[in-house]
C-alpha atoms as a PDB file:
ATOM      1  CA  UNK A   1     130.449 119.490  83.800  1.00  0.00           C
ATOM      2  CA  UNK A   2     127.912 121.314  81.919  1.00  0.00           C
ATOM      3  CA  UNK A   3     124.502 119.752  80.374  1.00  0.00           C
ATOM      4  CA  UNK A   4     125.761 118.730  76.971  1.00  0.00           C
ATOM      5  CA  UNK A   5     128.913 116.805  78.222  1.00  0.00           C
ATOM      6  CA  UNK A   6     126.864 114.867  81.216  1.00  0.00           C
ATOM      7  CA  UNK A   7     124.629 113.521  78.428  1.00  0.00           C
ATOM      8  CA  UNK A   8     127.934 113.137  75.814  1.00  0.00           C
ATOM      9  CA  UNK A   9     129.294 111.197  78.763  1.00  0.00           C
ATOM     10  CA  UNK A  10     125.835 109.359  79.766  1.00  0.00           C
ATOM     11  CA  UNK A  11     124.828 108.274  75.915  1.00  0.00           C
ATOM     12  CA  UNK A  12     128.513 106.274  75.667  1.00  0.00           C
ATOM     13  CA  UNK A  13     128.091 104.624  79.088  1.00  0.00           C
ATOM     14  CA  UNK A  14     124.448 103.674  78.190  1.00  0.00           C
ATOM     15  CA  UNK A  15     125.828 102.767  74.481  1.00  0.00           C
ATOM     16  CA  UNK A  16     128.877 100.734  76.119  1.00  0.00           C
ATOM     17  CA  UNK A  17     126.391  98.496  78.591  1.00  0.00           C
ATOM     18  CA  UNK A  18     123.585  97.932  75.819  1.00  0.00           C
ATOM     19  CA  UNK A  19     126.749  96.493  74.225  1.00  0.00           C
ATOM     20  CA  UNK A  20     127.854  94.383  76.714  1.00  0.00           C
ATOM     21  CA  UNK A  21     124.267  92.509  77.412  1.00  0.00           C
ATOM     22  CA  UNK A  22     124.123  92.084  74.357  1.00  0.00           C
ATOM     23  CA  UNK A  23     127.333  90.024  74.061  1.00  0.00           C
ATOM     24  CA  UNK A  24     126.263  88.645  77.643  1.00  0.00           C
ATOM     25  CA  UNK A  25     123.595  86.766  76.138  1.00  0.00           C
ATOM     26  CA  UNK A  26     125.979  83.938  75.103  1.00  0.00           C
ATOM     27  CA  UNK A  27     127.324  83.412  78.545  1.00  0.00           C
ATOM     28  CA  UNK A  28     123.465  82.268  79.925  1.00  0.00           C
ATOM     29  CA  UNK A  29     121.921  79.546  79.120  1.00  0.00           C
ATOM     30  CA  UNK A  30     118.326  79.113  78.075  1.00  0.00           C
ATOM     31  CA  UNK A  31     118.285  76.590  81.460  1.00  0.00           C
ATOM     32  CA  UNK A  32     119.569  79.335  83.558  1.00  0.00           C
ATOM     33  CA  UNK A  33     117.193  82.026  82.045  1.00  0.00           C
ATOM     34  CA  UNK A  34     113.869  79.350  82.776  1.00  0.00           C
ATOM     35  CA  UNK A  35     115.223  78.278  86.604  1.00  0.00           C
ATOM     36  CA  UNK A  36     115.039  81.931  87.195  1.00  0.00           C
ATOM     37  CA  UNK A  37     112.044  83.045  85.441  1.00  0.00           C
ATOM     38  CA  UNK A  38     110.361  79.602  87.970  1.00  0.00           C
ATOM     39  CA  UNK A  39     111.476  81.449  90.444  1.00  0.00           C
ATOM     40  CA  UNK A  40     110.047  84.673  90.168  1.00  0.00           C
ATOM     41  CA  UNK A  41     106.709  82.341  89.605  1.00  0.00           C
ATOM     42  CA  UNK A  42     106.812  83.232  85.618  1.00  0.00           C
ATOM     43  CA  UNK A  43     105.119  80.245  83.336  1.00  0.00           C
ATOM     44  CA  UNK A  44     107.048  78.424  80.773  1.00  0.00           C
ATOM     45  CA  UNK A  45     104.993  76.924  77.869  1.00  0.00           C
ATOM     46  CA  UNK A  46     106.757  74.768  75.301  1.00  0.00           C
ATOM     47  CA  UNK A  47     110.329  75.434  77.498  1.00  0.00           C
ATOM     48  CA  UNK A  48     110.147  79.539  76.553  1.00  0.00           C
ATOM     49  CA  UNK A  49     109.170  82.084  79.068  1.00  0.00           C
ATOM     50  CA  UNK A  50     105.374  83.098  79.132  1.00  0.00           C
ATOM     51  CA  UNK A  51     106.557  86.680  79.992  1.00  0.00           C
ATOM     52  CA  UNK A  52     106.758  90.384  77.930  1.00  0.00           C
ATOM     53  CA  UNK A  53     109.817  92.568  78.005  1.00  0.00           C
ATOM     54  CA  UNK A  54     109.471  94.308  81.166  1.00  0.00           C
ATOM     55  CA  UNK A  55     109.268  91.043  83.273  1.00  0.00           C
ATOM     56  CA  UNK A  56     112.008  89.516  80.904  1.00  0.00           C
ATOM     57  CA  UNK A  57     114.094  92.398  82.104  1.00  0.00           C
ATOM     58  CA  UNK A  58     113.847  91.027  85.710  1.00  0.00           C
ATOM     59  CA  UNK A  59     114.829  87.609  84.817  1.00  0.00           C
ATOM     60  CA  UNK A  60     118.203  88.691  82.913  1.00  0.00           C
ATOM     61  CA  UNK A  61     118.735  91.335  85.628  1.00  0.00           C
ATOM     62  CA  UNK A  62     118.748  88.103  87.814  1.00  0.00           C
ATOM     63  CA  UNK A  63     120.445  85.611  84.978  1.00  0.00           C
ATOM     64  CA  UNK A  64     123.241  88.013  84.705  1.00  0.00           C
ATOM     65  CA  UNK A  65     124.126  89.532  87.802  1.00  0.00           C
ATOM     66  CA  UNK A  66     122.372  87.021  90.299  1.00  0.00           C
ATOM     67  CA  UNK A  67     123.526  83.637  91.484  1.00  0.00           C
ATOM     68  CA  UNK A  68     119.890  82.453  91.386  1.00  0.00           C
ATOM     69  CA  UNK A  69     120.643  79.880  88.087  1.00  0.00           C
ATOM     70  CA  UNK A  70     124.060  78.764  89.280  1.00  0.00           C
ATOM     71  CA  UNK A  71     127.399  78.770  91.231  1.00  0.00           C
ATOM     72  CA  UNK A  72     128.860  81.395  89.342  1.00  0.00           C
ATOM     73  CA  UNK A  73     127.550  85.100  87.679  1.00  0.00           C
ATOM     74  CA  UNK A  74     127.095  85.523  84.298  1.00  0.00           C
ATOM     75  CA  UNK A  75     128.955  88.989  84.257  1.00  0.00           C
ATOM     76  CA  UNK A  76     132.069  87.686  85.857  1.00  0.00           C
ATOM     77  CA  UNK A  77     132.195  84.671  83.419  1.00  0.00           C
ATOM     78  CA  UNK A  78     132.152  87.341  80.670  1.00  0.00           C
ATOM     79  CA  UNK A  79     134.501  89.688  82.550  1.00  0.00           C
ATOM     80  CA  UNK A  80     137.025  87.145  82.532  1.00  0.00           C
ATOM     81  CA  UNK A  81     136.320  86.224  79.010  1.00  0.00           C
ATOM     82  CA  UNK A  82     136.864  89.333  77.444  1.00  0.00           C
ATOM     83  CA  UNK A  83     139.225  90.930  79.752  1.00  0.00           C
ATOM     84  CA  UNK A  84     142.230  90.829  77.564  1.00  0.00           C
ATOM     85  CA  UNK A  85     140.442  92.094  74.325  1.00  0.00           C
ATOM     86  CA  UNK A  86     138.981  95.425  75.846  1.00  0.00           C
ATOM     87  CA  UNK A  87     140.313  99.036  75.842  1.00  0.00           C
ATOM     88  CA  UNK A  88     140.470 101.196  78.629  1.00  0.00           C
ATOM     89  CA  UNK A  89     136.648 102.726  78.723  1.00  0.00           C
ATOM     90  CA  UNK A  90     135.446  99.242  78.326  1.00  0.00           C
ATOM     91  CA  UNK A  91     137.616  97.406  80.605  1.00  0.00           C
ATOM     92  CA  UNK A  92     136.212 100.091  83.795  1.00  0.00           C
ATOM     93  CA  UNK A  93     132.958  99.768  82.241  1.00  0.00           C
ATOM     94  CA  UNK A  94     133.094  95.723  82.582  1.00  0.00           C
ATOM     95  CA  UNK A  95     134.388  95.996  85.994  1.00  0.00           C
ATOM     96  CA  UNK A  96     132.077  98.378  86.918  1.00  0.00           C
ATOM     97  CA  UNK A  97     128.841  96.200  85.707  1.00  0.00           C
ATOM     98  CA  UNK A  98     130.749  93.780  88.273  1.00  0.00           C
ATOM     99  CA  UNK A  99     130.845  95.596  91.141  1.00  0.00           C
ATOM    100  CA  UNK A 100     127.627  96.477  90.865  1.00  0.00           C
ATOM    101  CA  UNK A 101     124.823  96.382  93.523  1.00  0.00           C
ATOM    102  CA  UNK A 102     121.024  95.743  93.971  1.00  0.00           C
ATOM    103  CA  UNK A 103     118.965  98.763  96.374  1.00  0.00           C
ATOM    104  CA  UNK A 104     116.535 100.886  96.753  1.00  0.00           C
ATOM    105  CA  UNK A 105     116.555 104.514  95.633  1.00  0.00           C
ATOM    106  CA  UNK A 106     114.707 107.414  96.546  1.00  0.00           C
ATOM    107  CA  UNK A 107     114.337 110.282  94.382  1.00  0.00           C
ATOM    108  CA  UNK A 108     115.556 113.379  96.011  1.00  0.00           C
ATOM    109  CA  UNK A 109     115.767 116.318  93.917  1.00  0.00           C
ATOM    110  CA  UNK A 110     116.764 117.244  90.502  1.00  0.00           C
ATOM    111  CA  UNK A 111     120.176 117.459  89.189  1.00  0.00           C
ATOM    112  CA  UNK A 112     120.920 120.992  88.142  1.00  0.00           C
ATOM    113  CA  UNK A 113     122.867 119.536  85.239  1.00  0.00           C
ATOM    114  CA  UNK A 114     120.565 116.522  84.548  1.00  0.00           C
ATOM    115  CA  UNK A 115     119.211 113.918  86.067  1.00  0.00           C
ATOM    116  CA  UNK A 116     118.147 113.102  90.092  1.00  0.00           C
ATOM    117  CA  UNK A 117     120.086 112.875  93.260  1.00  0.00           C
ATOM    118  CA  UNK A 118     119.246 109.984  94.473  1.00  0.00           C
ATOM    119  CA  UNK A 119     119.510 108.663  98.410  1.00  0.00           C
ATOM    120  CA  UNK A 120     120.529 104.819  98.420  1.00  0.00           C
ATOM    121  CA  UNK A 121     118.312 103.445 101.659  1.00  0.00           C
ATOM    122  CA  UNK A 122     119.815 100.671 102.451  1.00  0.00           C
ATOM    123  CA  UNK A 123     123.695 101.072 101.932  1.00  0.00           C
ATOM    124  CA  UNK A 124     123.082 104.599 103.709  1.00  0.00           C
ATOM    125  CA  UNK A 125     124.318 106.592 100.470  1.00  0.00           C
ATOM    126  CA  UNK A 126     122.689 110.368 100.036  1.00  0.00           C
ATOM    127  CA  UNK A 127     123.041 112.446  97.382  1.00  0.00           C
ATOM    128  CA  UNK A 128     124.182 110.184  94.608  1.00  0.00           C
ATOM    129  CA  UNK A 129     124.153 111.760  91.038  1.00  0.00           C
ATOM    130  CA  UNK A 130     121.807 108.788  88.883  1.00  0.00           C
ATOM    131  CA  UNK A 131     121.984 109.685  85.202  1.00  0.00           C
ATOM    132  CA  UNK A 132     118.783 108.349  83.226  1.00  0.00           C
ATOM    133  CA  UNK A 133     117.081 109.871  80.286  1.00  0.00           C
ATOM    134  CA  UNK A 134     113.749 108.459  80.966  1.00  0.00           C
ATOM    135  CA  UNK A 135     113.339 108.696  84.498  1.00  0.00           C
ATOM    136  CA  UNK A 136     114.601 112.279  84.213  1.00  0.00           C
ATOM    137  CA  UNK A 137     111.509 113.013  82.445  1.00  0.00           C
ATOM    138  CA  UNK A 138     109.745 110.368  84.509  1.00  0.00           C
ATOM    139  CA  UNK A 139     110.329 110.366  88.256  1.00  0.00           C
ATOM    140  CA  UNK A 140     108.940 113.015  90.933  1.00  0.00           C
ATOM    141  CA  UNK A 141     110.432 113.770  93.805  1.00  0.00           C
ATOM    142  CA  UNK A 142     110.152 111.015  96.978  1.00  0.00           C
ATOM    143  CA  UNK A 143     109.617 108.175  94.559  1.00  0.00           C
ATOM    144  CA  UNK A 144     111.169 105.039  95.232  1.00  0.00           C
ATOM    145  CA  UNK A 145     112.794 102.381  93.157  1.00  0.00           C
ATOM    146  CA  UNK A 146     114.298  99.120  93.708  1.00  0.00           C
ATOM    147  CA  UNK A 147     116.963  98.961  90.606  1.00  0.00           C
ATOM    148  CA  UNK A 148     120.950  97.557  90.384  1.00  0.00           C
ATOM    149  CA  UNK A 149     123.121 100.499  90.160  1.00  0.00           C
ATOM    150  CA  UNK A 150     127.057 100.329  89.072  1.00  0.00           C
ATOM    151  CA  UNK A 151     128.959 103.944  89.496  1.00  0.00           C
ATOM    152  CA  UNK A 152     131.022 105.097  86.479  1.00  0.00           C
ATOM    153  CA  UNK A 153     132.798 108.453  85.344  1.00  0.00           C
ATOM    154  CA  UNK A 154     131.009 110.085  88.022  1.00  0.00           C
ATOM    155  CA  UNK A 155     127.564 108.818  87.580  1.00  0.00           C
ATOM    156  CA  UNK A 156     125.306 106.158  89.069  1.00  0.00           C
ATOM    157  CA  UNK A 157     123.304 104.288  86.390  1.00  0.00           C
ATOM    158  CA  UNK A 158     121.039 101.498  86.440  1.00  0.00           C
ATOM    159  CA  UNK A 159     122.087  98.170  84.336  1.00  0.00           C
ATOM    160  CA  UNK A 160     118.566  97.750  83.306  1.00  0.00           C
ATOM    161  CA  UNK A 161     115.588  96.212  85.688  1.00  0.00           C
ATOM    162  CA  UNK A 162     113.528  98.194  88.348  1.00  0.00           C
ATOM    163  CA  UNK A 163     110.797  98.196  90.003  1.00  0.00           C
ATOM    164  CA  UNK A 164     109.042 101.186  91.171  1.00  0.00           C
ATOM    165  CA  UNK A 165     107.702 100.802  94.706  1.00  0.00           C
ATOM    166  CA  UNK A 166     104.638 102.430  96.215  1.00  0.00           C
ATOM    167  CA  UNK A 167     104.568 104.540  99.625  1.00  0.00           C
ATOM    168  CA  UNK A 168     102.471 101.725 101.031  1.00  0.00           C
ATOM    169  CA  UNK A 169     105.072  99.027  99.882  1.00  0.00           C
ATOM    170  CA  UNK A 170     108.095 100.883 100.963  1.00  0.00           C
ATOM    171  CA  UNK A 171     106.163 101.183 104.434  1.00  0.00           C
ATOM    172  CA  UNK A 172     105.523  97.477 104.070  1.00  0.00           C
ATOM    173  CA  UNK A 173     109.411  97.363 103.426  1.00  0.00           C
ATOM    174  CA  UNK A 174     110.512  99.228 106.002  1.00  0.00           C
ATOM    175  CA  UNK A 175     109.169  97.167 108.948  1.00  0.00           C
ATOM    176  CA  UNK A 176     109.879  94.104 107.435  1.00  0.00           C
ATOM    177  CA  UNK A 177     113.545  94.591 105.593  1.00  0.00           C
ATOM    178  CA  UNK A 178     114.561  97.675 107.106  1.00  0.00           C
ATOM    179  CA  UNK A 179     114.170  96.411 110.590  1.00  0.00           C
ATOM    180  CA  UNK A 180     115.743  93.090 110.171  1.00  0.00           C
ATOM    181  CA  UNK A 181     119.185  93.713 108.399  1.00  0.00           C
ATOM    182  CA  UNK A 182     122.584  95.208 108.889  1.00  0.00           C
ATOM    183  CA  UNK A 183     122.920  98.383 105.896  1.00  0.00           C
ATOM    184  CA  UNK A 184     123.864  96.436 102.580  1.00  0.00           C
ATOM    185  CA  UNK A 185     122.930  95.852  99.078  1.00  0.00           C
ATOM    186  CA  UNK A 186     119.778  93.337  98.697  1.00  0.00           C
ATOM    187  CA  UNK A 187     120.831  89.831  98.476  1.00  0.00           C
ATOM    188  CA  UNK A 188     119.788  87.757  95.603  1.00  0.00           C
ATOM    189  CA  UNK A 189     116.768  85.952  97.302  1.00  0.00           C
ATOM    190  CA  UNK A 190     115.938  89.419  98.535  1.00  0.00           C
ATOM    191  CA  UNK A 191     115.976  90.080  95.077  1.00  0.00           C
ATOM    192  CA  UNK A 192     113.778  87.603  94.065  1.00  0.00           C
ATOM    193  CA  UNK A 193     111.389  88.542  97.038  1.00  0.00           C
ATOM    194  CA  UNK A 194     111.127  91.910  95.629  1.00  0.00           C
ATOM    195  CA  UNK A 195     110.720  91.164  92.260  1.00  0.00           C
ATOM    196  CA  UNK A 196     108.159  88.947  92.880  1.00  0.00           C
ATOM    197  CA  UNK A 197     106.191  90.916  95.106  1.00  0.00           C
ATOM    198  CA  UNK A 198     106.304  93.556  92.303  1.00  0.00           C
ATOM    199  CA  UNK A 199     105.185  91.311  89.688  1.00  0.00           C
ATOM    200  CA  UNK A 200     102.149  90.321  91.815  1.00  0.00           C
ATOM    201  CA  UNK A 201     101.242  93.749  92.226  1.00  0.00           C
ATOM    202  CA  UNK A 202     101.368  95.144  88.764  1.00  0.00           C
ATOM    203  CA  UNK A 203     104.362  97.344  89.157  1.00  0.00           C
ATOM    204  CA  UNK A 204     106.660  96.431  87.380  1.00  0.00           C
ATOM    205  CA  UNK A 205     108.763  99.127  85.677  1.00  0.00           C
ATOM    206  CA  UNK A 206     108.035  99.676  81.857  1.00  0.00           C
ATOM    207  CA  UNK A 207     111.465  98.538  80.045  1.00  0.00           C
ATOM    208  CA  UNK A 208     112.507 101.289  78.156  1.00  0.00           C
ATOM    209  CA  UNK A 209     112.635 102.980  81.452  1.00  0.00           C
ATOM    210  CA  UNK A 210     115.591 100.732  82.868  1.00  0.00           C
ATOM    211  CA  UNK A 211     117.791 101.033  79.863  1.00  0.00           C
ATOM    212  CA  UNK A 212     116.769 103.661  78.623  1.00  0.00           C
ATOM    213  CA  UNK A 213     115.831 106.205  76.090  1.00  0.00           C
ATOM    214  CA  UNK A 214     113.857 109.576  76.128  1.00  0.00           C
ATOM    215  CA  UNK A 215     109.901 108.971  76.837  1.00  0.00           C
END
């Protein structure tokens, strides 16, 4: 695959999931979207989120693919909705967004057809090929980023949130995650742990870098 197709390829994934969130909005309710914002310690004024677009991109990330607001996920409420009206790309597409996973990625080297190789830390994962305009332009190499990932037509992508993580955090994480757990995607309170501790300190990843677009 040469340059031009990877991005061909990329720009109707990324087209195909900015898409689907936005039909996902109608399968979370405004509840939903404030118990989670509460819980990543985000005010509410008037019953609406005190909160710009980068930390509203944690709270759908959380809304949609969590568990945090309810029994059941968002994205497997509108999986089952739409199942039967979908063509093939969008019907792997879908099920990919479902099977996706919550990690932390560290920036390896460059593609030599675009984007990084990534190493997933915690499910053990090296040299995954993470297609992402921004972060192409963006990233250096050894930088680390908590993000949900799905893997498509031979890409891993993000679905949206991240949140960049310092070499003094990731040291922090390392004796106190690392240490403690069996190799496995974060779990949704781990999620919330991580977001939160990113919100606190200020580093919370810009949102056109998550879904993306050139810088």
């Amino acid at each position: 695959m040469d340059r031009d197709q990877a991005r061909t390829d990329y720009h109707r994934i990324l087209a195909g999931v900015v898409r689907h969130h936005q039909a996902l909005d109608h399968h979370v309710a405004g509840a939903a979207m404030a118990r989670v914002a509460k819980r990543l310690g985000l005010r509410l004024r008037g019953g609406l989120i005190d909160a710009g677009d980068d930390e509203m991109a944690l709270v759908s990330d959380l809304a949609i693919y969590g568990r945090v607001a309810g029994s059941t996920r968002a994205i497997d409420r509108y999986a089952r909705a739409v199942s039967g009206s979908l063509d093939a790309f969008d019907r792997e597409l879908v099920e990919a967004l479902s099977r996706s996973w919550f990690s932390i990625v560290r920036f390896a080297a460059r593609h030599p057809v675009a984007g990084w190789y990534v190493d997933d830390l915690l499910l053990e994962r090296t040299g995954l090929w993470l297609m992402n305009e921004a972060l192409e332009q963006s990233a250096r190499e050894g930088m680390s980023l908590g993000t949900r990932l799905f893997e498509v037509g031979g890409f891993v992508l993000s679905t949206g949130a991240a949140a960049p993580l310092t070499d003094a955090w990731m040291e922090v994480l390392r004796d106190d995650l690392w240490t403690r757990r069996k190799p496995g995607a974060l779990t949704d309170a781990e999620v919330v742990t991580l977001y939160r501790l990113t919100l606190s300190s200020g580093l919370v990843a810009r949102h056109r870098n998550a879904l993306d677009g050139p810088a």
